[in-house]
C-alpha atoms as a PDB file:
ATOM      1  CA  UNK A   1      18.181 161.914 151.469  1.00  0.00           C
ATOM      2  CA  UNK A   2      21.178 159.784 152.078  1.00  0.00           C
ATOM      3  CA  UNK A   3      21.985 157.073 149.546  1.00  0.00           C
ATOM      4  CA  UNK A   4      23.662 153.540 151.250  1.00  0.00           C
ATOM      5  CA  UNK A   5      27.050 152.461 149.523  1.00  0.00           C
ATOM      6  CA  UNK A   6      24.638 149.629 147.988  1.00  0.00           C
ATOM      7  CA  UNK A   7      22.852 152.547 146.169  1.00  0.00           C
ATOM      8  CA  UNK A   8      25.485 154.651 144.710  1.00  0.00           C
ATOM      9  CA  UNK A   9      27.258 150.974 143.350  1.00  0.00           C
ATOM     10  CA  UNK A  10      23.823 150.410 141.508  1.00  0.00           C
ATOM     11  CA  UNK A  11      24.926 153.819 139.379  1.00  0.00           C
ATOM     12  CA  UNK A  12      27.259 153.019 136.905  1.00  0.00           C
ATOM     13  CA  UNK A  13      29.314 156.194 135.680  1.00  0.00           C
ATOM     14  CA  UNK A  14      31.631 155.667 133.003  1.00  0.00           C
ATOM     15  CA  UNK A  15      33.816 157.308 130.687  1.00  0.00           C
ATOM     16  CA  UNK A  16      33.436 157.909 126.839  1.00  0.00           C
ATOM     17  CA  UNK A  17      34.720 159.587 123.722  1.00  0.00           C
ATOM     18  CA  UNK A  18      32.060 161.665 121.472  1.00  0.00           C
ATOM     19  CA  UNK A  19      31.984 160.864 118.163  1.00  0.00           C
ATOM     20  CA  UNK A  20      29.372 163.001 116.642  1.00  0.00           C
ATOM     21  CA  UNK A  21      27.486 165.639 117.690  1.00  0.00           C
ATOM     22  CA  UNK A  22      24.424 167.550 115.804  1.00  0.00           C
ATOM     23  CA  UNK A  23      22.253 170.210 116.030  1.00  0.00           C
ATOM     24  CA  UNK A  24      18.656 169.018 117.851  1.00  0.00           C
ATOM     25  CA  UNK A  25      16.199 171.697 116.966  1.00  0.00           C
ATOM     26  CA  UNK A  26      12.933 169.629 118.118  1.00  0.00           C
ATOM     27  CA  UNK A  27      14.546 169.604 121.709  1.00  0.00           C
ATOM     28  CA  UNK A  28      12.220 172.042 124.143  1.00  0.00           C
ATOM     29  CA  UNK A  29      15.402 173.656 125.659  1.00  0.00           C
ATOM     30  CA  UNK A  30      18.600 174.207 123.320  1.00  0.00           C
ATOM     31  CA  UNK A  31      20.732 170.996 123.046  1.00  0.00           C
ATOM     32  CA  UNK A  32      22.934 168.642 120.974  1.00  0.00           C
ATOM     33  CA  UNK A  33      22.759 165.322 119.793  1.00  0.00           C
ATOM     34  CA  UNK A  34      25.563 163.094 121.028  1.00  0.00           C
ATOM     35  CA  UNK A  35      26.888 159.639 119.899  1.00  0.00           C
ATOM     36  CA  UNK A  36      29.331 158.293 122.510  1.00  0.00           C
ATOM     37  CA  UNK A  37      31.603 155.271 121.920  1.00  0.00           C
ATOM     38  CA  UNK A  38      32.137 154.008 125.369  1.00  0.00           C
ATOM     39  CA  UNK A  39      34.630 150.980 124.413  1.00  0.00           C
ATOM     40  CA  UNK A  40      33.819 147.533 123.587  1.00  0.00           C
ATOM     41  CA  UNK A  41      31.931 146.112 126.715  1.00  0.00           C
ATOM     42  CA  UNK A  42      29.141 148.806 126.700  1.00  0.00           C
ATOM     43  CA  UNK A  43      28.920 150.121 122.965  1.00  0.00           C
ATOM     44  CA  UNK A  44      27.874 153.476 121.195  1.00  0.00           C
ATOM     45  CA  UNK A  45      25.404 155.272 123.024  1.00  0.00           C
ATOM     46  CA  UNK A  46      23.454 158.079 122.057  1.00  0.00           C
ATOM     47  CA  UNK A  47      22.320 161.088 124.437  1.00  0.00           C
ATOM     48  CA  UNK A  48      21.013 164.879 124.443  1.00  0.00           C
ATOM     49  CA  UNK A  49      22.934 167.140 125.842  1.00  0.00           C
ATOM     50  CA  UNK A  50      21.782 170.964 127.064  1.00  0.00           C
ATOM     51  CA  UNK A  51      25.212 172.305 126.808  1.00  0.00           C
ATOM     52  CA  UNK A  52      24.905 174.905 123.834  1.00  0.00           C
ATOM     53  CA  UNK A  53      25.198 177.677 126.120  1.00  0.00           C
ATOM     54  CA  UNK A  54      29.007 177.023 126.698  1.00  0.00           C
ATOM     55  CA  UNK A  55      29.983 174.278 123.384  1.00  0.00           C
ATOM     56  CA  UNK A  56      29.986 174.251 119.944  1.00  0.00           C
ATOM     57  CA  UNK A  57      29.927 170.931 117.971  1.00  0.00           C
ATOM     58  CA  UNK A  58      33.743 170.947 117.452  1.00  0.00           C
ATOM     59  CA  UNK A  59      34.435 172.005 121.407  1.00  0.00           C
ATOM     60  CA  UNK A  60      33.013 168.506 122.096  1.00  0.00           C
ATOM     61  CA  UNK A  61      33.840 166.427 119.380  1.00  0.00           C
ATOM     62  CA  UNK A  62      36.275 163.972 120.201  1.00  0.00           C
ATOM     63  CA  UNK A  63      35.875 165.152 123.985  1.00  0.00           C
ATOM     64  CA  UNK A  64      36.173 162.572 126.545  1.00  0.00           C
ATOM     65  CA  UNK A  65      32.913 162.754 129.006  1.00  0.00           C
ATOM     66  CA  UNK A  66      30.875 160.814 132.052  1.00  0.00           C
ATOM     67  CA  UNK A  67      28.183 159.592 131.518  1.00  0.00           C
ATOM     68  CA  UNK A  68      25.873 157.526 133.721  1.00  0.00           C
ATOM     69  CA  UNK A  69      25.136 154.267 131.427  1.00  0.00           C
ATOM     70  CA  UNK A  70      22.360 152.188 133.344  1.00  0.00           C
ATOM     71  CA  UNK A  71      19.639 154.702 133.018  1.00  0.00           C
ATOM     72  CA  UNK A  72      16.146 153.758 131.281  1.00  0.00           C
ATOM     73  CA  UNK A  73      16.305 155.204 127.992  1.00  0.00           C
ATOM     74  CA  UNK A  74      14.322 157.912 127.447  1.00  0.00           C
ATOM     75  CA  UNK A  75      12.041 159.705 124.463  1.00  0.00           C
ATOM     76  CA  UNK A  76      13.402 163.574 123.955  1.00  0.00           C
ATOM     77  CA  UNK A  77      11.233 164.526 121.421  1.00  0.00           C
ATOM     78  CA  UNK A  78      11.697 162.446 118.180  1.00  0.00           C
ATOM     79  CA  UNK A  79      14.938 161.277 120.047  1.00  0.00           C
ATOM     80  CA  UNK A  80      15.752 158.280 121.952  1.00  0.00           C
ATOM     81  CA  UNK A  81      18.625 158.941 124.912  1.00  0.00           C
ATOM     82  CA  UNK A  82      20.572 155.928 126.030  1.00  0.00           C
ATOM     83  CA  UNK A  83      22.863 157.876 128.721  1.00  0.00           C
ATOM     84  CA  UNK A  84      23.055 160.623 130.744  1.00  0.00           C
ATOM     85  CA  UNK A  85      26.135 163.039 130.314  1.00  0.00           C
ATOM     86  CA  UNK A  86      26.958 164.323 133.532  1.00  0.00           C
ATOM     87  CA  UNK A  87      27.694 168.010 134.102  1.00  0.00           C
ATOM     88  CA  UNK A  88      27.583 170.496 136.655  1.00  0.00           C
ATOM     89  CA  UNK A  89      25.919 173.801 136.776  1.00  0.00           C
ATOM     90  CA  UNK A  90      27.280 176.995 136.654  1.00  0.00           C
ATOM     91  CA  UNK A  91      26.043 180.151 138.281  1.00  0.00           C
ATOM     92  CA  UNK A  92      24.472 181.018 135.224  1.00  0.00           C
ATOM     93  CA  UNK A  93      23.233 177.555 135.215  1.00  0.00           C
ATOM     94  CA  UNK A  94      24.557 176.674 132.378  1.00  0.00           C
ATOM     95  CA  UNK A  95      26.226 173.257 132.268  1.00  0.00           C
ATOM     96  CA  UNK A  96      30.080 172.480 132.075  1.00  0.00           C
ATOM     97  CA  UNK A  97      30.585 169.018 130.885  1.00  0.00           C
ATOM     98  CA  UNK A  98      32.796 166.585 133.294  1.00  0.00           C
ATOM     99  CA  UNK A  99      35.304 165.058 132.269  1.00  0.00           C
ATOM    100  CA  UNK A 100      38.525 162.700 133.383  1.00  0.00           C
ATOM    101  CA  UNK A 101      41.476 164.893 134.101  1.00  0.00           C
ATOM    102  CA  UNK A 102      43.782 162.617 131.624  1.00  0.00           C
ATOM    103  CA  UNK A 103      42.980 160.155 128.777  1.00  0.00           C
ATOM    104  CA  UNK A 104      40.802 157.096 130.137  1.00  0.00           C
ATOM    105  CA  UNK A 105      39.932 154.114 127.845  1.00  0.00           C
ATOM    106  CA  UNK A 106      36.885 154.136 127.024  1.00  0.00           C
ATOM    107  CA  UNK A 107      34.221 152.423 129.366  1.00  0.00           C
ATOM    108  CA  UNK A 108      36.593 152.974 132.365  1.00  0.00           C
ATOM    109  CA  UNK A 109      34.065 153.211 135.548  1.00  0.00           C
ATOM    110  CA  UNK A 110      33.697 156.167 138.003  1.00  0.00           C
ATOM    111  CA  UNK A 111      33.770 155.062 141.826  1.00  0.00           C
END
Protein backbone atom coordinates (compact mmCIF):
# COMPACT_ATOMS: atom_id res chain seq x y z
CA UNK A 1 0.00 0.00 0.00
CA UNK A 2 1.30 3.35 -0.99
CA UNK A 3 1.08 6.17 1.54
CA UNK A 4 0.34 10.00 -0.17
CA UNK A 5 2.97 12.73 0.97
CA UNK A 6 -0.20 13.96 3.13
CA UNK A 7 0.16 10.60 5.03
CA UNK A 8 3.73 10.20 5.81
CA UNK A 9 3.60 14.31 7.09
CA UNK A 10 0.80 13.08 9.58
CA UNK A 11 3.88 10.80 11.20
CA UNK A 12 5.91 12.77 13.25
CA UNK A 13 9.50 11.15 13.84
CA UNK A 14 11.69 12.88 16.07
CA UNK A 15 14.82 12.68 17.81
CA UNK A 16 15.56 12.09 21.61
CA UNK A 17 18.11 11.42 24.30
CA UNK A 18 17.39 8.34 26.84
CA UNK A 19 17.57 9.09 30.16
CA UNK A 20 16.78 5.96 31.97
CA UNK A 21 16.34 2.70 31.10
CA UNK A 22 15.13 -0.46 33.37
CA UNK A 23 14.63 -3.86 33.35
CA UNK A 24 10.66 -4.75 32.32
CA UNK A 25 10.15 -8.29 33.44
CA UNK A 26 6.13 -8.24 33.07
CA UNK A 27 6.76 -7.50 29.26
CA UNK A 28 5.58 -10.87 27.12
CA UNK A 29 8.77 -10.65 24.93
CA UNK A 30 12.18 -9.40 26.59
CA UNK A 31 12.38 -5.54 26.70
CA UNK A 32 13.43 -2.33 28.50
CA UNK A 33 11.81 0.46 29.94
CA UNK A 34 12.78 3.78 28.37
CA UNK A 35 12.34 7.46 29.49
CA UNK A 36 13.18 9.78 26.58
CA UNK A 37 13.65 13.56 26.96
CA UNK A 38 12.77 14.81 23.58
CA UNK A 39 13.50 18.72 24.28
CA UNK A 40 11.22 21.28 25.50
CA UNK A 41 8.30 21.42 22.89
CA UNK A 42 7.34 17.67 23.22
CA UNK A 43 8.57 16.55 26.82
CA UNK A 44 9.76 13.20 28.50
CA UNK A 45 8.25 10.33 27.03
CA UNK A 46 8.25 6.95 28.13
CA UNK A 47 8.37 3.71 25.78
CA UNK A 48 9.21 -0.21 25.74
CA UNK A 49 11.70 -1.20 23.84
CA UNK A 50 12.45 -5.10 22.57
CA UNK A 51 16.06 -4.47 22.09
CA UNK A 52 17.71 -6.76 24.86
CA UNK A 53 18.93 -9.06 22.36
CA UNK A 54 21.66 -6.55 21.14
CA UNK A 55 21.73 -3.59 24.41
CA UNK A 56 22.40 -3.46 27.78
CA UNK A 57 21.04 -0.58 29.97
CA UNK A 58 24.34 1.39 29.78
CA UNK A 59 24.68 0.71 25.69
CA UNK A 60 21.57 2.95 25.54
CA UNK A 61 21.73 5.25 28.21
CA UNK A 62 22.35 8.58 27.13
CA UNK A 63 21.87 7.24 23.41
CA UNK A 64 20.30 9.52 21.04
CA UNK A 65 17.18 7.60 19.22
CA UNK A 66 13.88 8.12 16.76
CA UNK A 67 11.11 7.79 17.87
CA UNK A 68 7.69 8.30 16.29
CA UNK A 69 5.86 10.78 18.92
CA UNK A 70 2.09 11.07 17.71
CA UNK A 71 1.17 7.52 18.35
CA UNK A 72 -1.89 6.58 20.77
CA UNK A 73 -0.37 5.53 23.85
CA UNK A 74 -0.54 2.21 24.55
CA UNK A 75 -0.94 -0.41 27.76
CA UNK A 76 2.27 -3.00 27.72
CA UNK A 77 1.45 -4.85 30.53
CA UNK A 78 1.41 -2.73 33.78
CA UNK A 79 3.15 -0.12 31.44
CA UNK A 80 1.93 2.81 29.64
CA UNK A 81 4.08 3.63 26.16
CA UNK A 82 3.95 7.18 24.93
CA UNK A 83 6.33 6.60 21.73
CA UNK A 84 7.50 4.29 19.50
CA UNK A 85 11.40 3.82 19.17
CA UNK A 86 12.11 3.04 15.77
CA UNK A 87 14.50 0.25 14.80
CA UNK A 88 15.17 -2.02 12.13
CA UNK A 89 15.45 -5.71 12.08
CA UNK A 90 18.24 -7.74 11.70
CA UNK A 91 18.50 -11.13 10.10
CA UNK A 92 18.23 -12.59 13.33
CA UNK A 93 15.43 -10.26 13.82
CA UNK A 94 16.64 -8.73 16.42
CA UNK A 95 16.31 -4.94 16.48
CA UNK A 96 19.18 -2.28 16.01
CA UNK A 97 18.06 0.98 17.34
CA UNK A 98 18.19 4.13 14.75
CA UNK A 99 19.71 6.76 15.41
CA UNK A 100 20.98 10.40 13.90
CA UNK A 101 24.43 10.03 12.48
CA UNK A 102 25.68 13.24 14.65
CA UNK A 103 24.31 15.03 17.78
CA UNK A 104 20.66 16.48 17.07
CA UNK A 105 18.86 18.66 19.70
CA UNK A 106 16.48 17.09 21.07
CA UNK A 107 12.92 17.11 19.40
CA UNK A 108 14.59 17.77 15.98
CA UNK A 109 11.97 16.16 13.31
CA UNK A 110 12.69 13.36 10.75
CA UNK A 111 11.43 14.22 7.07
Amino acid sequence: MELSWTDFEKVEMRVGTVLTVEEFPEARKPAYKLTIDFGQNIGIRKSSAQVTALYRPEDILGRQVIAVVNFPRKQIGPFISECLVMGAYSDNNEVVLLAPERHTPEGSRIG
